[in-house]
Protein backbone atom coordinates (compact mmCIF):
# COMPACT_ATOMS: atom_id res chain seq x y z
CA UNK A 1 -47.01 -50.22 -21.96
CA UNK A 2 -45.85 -52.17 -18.82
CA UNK A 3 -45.91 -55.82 -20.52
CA UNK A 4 -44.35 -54.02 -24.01
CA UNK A 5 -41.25 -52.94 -21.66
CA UNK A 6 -40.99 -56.58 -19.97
CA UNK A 7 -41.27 -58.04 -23.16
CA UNK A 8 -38.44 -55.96 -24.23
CA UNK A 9 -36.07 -56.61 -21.06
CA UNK A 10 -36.86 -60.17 -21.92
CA UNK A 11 -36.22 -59.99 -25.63
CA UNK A 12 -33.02 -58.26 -24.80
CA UNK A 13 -31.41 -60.73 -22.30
CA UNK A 14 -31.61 -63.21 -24.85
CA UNK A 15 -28.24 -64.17 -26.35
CA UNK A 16 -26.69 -62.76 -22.97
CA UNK A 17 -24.07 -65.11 -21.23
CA UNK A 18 -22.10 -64.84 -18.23
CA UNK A 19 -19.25 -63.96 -19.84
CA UNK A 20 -20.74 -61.09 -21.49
CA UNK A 21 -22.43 -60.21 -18.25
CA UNK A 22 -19.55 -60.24 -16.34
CA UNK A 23 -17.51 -58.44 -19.02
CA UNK A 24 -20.63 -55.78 -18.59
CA UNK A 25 -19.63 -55.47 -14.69
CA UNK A 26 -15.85 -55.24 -15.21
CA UNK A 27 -16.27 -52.15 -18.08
CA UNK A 28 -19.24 -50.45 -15.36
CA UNK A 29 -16.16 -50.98 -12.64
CA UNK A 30 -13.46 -49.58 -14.62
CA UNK A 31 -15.74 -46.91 -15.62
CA UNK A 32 -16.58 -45.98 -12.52
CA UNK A 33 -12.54 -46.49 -11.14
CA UNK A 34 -11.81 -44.17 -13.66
CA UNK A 35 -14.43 -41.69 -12.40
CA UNK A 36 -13.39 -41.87 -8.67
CA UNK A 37 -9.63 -41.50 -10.03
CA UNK A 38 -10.61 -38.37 -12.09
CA UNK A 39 -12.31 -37.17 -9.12
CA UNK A 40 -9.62 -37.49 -6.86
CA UNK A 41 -6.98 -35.91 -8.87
CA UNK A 42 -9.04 -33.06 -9.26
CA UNK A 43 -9.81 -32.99 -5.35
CA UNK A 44 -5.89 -33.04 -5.24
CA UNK A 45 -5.21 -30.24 -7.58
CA UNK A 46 -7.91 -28.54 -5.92
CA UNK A 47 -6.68 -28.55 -2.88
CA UNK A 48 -2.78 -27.92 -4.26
CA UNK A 49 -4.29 -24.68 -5.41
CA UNK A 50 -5.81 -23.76 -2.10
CA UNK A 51 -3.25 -23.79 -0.51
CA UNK A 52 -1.18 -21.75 -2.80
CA UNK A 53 -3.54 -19.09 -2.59
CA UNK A 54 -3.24 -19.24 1.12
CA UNK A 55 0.71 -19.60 0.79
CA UNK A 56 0.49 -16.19 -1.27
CA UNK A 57 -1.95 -14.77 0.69
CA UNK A 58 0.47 -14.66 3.84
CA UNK A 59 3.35 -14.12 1.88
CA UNK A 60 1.53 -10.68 0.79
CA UNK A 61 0.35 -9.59 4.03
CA UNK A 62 3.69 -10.29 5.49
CA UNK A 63 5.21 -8.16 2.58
CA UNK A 64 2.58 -5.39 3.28
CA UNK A 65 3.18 -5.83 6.95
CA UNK A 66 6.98 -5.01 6.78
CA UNK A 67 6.33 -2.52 4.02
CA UNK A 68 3.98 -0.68 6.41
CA UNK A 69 6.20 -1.28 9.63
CA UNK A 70 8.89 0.30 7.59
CA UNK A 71 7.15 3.61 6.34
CA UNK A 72 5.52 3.80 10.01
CA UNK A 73 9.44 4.06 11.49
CA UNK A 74 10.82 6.36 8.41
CA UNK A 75 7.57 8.28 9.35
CA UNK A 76 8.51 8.75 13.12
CA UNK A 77 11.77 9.52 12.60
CA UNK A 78 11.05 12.14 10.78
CA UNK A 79 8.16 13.54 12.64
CA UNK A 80 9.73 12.90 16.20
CA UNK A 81 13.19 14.89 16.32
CA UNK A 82 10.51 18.33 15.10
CA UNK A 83 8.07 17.81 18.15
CA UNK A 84 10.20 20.14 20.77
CA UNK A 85 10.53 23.21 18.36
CA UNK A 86 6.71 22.94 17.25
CA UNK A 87 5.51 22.75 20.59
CA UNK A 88 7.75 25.37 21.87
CA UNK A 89 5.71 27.31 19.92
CA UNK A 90 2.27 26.68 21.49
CA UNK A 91 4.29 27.65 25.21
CA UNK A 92 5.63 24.18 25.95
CA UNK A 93 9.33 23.79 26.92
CA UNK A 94 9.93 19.69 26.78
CA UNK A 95 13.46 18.71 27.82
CA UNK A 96 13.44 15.40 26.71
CA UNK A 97 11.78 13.47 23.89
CA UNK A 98 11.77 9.89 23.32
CA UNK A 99 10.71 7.56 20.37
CA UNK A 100 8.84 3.80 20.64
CA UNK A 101 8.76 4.12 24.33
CA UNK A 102 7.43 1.16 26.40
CA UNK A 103 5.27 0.91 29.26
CA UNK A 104 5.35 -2.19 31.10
CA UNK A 105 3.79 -3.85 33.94
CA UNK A 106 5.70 -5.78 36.87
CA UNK A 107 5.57 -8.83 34.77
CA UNK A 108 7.54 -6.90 31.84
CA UNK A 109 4.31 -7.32 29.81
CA UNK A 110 3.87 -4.86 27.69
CA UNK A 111 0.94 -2.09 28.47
CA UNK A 112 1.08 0.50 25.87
CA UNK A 113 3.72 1.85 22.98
CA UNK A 114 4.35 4.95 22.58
CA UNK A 115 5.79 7.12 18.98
CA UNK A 116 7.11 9.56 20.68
CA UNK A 117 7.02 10.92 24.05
CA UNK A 118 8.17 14.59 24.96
CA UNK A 119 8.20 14.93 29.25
CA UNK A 120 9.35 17.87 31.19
CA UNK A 121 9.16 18.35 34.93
CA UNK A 122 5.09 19.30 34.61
CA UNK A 123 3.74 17.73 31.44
CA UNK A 124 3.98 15.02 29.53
CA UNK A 125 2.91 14.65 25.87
CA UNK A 126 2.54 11.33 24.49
CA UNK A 127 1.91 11.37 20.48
CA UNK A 128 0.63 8.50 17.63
CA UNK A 129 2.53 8.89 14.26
CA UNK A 130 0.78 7.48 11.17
CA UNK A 131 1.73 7.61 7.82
CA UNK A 132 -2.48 7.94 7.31
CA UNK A 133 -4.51 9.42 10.30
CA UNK A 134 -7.54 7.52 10.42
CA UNK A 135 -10.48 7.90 12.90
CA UNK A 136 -9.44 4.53 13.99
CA UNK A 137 -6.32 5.47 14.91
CA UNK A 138 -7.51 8.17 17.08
CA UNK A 139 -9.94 5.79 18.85
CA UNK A 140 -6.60 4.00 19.51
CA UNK A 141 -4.90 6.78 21.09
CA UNK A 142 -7.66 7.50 23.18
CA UNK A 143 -7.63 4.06 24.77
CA UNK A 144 -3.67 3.94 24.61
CA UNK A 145 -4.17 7.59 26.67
CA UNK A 146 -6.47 5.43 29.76
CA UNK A 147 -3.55 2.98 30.15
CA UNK A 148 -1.07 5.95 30.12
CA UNK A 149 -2.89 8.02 32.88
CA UNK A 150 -3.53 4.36 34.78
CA UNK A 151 0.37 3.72 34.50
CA UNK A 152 1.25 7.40 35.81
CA UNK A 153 -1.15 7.31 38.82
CA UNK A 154 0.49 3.82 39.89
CA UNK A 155 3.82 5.04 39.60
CA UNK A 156 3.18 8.26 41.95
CA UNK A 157 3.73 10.34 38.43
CA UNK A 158 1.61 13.96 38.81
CA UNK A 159 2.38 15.44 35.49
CA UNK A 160 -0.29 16.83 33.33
CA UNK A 161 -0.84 14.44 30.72
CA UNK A 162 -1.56 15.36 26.85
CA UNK A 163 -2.02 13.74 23.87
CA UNK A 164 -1.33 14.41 20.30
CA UNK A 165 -1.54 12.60 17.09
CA UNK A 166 0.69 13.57 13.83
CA UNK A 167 -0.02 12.08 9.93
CA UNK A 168 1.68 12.30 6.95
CA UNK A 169 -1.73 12.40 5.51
CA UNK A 170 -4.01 13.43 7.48
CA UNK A 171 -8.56 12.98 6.74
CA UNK A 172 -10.10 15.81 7.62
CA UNK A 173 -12.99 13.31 9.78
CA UNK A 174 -9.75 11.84 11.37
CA UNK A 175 -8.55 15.50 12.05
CA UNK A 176 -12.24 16.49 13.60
CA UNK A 177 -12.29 13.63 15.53
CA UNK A 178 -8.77 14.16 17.17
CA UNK A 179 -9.27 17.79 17.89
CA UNK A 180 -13.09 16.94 19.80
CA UNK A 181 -11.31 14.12 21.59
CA UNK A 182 -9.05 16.87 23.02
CA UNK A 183 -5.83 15.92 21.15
CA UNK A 184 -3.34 18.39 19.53
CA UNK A 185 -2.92 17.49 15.72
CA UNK A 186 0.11 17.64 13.57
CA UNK A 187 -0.05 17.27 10.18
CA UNK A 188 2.56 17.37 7.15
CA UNK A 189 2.60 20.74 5.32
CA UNK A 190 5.07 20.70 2.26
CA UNK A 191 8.58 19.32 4.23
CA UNK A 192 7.53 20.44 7.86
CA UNK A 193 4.86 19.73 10.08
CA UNK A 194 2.17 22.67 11.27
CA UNK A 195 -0.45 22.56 14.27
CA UNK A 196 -2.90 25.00 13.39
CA UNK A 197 -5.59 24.24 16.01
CA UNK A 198 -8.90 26.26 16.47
CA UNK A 199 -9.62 28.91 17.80
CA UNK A 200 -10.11 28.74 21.58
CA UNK A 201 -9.05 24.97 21.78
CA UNK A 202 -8.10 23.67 25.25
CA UNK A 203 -6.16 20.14 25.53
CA UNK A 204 -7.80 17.10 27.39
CA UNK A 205 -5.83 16.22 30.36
CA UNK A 206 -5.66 12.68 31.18
């Protein structure tokens, strides 16, 4: 089989010259030019469309960012100028009540934001307004609540704090969550908000 397939090769490069050799090498070049050149184009276009994905991809969250920055303030506003009279219900008298209030450090960085923030001369209530309550956004509060009472104590404030968080929509693990971490839950209830709290609940006090 071996000396049939040499006999062949041999049989074969008769009649060959270098001009037809040559010509061989030049067609295998441009052959393989023309391989390389289809492979880079489509590298190109690959790339192009990479990073128009990633173009949209910002452009969307950006989009959703502002769209969700924007029902998070209509939300507030809504929720934040009802606080006093729903409060006043559950014995609290709050003489002020303030919206997006910062808490900075000496440095003006920023420690913690607040949605709305209802103070008298003993207690101060600071509350998280979502358009969605999640669990999440409890465990937020909660850590939001530490650098609140941390702020207070530095700045010779005594007040009883509380907490409270208020949704538009409101998930009932979110709710449970809230009400065992000792926070006072509002939630949306036709065109007004309600805090219906259980029986026998008492406030943490940060």
């Amino acid at each position: 089989m071996a000396m049939r397939t040499a006999e062949q090769a041999v049989e074969q490069a008769k009649g060959l010259t270098f001009e037809k050799v040559w010509a061989m090498f030049e067609q295998s070049d441009r052959r393989m030019a023309e391989t390389d050149r289809r492979m880079a184009e489509s590298k190109a276009e690959h790339d192009r469309m990479i990073a128009e994905l990633k173009e949209s991809a910002k452009e969307l969250n950006r989009q959703m960012g502002g769209l969700h920055q924007s029902f998070g303030d209509l939300t507030a506003n809504l929720v934040a100028p009802n606080l006093p009279e729903k409060f006043r219900e559950l014995g609290y008298t709050f003489t002020k009540c303030s919206c997006e209030m910062k808490f900075k450090d000496s440095a003006g960085i920023t420690l913690a934001e607040v949605d709305a923030w209802l103070e008298n001369g003993d207690v101060v209530l600071a509350v998280e307004i979502k358009g969605k309550l999640l669990k999440r956004d409890v465990d937020d509060h909660l850590e939001r609540m530490k650098v609140l009472h941390d702020y207070a104590k530095e700045h010779g404030d005594k007040r009883k704090l509380l907490g409270a968080v208020a949704g538009g929509i409101t998930r009932k693990d979110a709710r449970d969550y809230a009400v065992k971490s000792g926070f006072y839950v509002l939630e949306q209830s036709g065109d007004t908000l309600k805090i219906e709290m259980p029986k026998g609940f008492k406030p943490k006090t940060w």
